[in-house]
Protein backbone atom coordinates (compact mmCIF):
# COMPACT_ATOMS: atom_id res chain seq x y z
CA UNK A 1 -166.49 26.48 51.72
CA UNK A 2 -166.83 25.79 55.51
CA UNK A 3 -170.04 23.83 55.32
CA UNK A 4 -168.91 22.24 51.74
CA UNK A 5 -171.44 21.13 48.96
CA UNK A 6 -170.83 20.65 44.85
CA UNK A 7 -172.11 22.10 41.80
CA UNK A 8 -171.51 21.16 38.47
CA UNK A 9 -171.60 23.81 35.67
CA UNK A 10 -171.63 22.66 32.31
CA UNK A 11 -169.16 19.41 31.89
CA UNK A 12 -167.74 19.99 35.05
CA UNK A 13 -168.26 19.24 38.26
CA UNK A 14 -167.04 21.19 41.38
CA UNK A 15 -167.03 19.97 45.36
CA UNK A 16 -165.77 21.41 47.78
CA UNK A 17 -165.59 21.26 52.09
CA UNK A 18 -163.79 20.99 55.18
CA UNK A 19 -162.23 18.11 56.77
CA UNK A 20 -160.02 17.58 59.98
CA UNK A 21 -156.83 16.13 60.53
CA UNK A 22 -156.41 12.78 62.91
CA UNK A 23 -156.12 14.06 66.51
CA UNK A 24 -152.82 12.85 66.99
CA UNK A 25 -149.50 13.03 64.60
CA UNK A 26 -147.09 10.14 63.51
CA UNK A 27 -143.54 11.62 64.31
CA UNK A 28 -140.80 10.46 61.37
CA UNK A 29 -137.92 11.15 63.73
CA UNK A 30 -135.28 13.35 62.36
CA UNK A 31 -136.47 12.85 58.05
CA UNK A 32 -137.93 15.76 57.03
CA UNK A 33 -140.31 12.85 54.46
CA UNK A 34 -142.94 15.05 54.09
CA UNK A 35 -141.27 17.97 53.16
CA UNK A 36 -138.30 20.53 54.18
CA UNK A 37 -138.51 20.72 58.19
CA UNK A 38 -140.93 18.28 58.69
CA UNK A 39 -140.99 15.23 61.22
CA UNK A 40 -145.13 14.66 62.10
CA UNK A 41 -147.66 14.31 59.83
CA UNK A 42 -151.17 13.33 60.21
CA UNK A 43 -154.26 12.54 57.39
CA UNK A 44 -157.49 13.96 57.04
CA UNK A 45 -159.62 11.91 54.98
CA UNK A 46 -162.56 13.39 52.55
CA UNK A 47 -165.07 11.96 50.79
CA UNK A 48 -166.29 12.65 47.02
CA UNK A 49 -169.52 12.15 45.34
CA UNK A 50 -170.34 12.72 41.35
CA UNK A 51 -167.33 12.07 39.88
CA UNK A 52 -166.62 10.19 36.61
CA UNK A 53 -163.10 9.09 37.18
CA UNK A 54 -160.56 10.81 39.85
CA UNK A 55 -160.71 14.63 39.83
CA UNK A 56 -157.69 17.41 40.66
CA UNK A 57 -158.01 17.81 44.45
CA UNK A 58 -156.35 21.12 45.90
CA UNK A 59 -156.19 21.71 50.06
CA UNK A 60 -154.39 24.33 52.19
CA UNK A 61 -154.49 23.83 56.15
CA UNK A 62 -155.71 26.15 58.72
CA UNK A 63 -153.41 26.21 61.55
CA UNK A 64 -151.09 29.05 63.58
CA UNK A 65 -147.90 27.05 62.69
CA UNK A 66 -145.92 28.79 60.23
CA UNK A 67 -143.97 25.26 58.88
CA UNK A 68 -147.34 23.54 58.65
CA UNK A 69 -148.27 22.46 55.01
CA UNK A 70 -149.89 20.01 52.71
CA UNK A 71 -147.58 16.96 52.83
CA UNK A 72 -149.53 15.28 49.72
CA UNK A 73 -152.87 13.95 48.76
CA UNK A 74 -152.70 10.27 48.29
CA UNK A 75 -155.12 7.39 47.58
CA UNK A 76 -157.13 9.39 45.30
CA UNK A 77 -159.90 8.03 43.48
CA UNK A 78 -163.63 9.47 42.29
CA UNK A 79 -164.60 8.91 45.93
CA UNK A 80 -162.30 10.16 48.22
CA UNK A 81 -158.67 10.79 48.98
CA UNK A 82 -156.33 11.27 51.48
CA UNK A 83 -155.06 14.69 52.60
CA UNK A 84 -151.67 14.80 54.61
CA UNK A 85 -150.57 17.60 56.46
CA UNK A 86 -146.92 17.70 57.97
CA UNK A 87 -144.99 20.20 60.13
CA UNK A 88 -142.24 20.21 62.94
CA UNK A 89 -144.44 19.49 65.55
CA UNK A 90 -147.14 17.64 66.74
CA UNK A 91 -149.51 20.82 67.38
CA UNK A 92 -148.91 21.92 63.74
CA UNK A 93 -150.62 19.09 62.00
CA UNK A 94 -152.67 17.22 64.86
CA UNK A 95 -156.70 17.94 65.10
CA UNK A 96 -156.42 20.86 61.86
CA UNK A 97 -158.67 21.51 59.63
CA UNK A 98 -158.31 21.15 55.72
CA UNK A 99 -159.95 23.01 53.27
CA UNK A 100 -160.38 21.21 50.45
CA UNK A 101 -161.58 21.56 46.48
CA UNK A 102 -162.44 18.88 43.66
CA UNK A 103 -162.78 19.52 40.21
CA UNK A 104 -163.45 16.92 37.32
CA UNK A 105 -165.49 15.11 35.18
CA UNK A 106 -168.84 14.74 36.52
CA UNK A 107 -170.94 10.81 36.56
């Protein structure tokens, strides 16, 4: 999973990598919009390959902060998305890295 790559196995296809979160957070003020305790949130953006039509995407975050999470994956399509990661602070969501996985219908 660190260096990513895809597979497909019969009629599905699998991809799967790393990506990194913007190096600076957007700060919400006090509205916790990206989930409970939250105020920052910043996007790591991936890019997919292979795909018929948009696949499930699943992503955890790597990062010390115990409030960090996955805010959402938005603007999916068959080649690419947009992973959000929020948390209370700047340091919990700024410059972290994303595991990511992709599974669908393959081209």
């Amino acid at each position: 999973v660190q260096s990513g790559g895809a597979l497909n196995i019969g009629g599905i296809r699998i991809q799967y990598g790393t990506a990194t979160t913007a190096s600076s957070s957007t700060n919400h003020g006090n509205a916790s919009t990206y989930g409970y305790s939250t105020t920052h949130s910043a996007n790591a953006t991936i890019s997919l390959s292979g795909f018929a039509s948009e696949p499930l995407i699943v992503a955890s975050c790597n990062t010390d902060y115990h409030e960090a999470k996955i805010g959402g994956i938005y603007s999916r399509s068959a080649s690419g998305a947009t992973v959000k990661v929020s948390a209370s602070r700047s340091g919990g969501c700024a410059s972290v890295v994303v595991h990511w996985v992709a599974i669908g219908d393959p081209s």
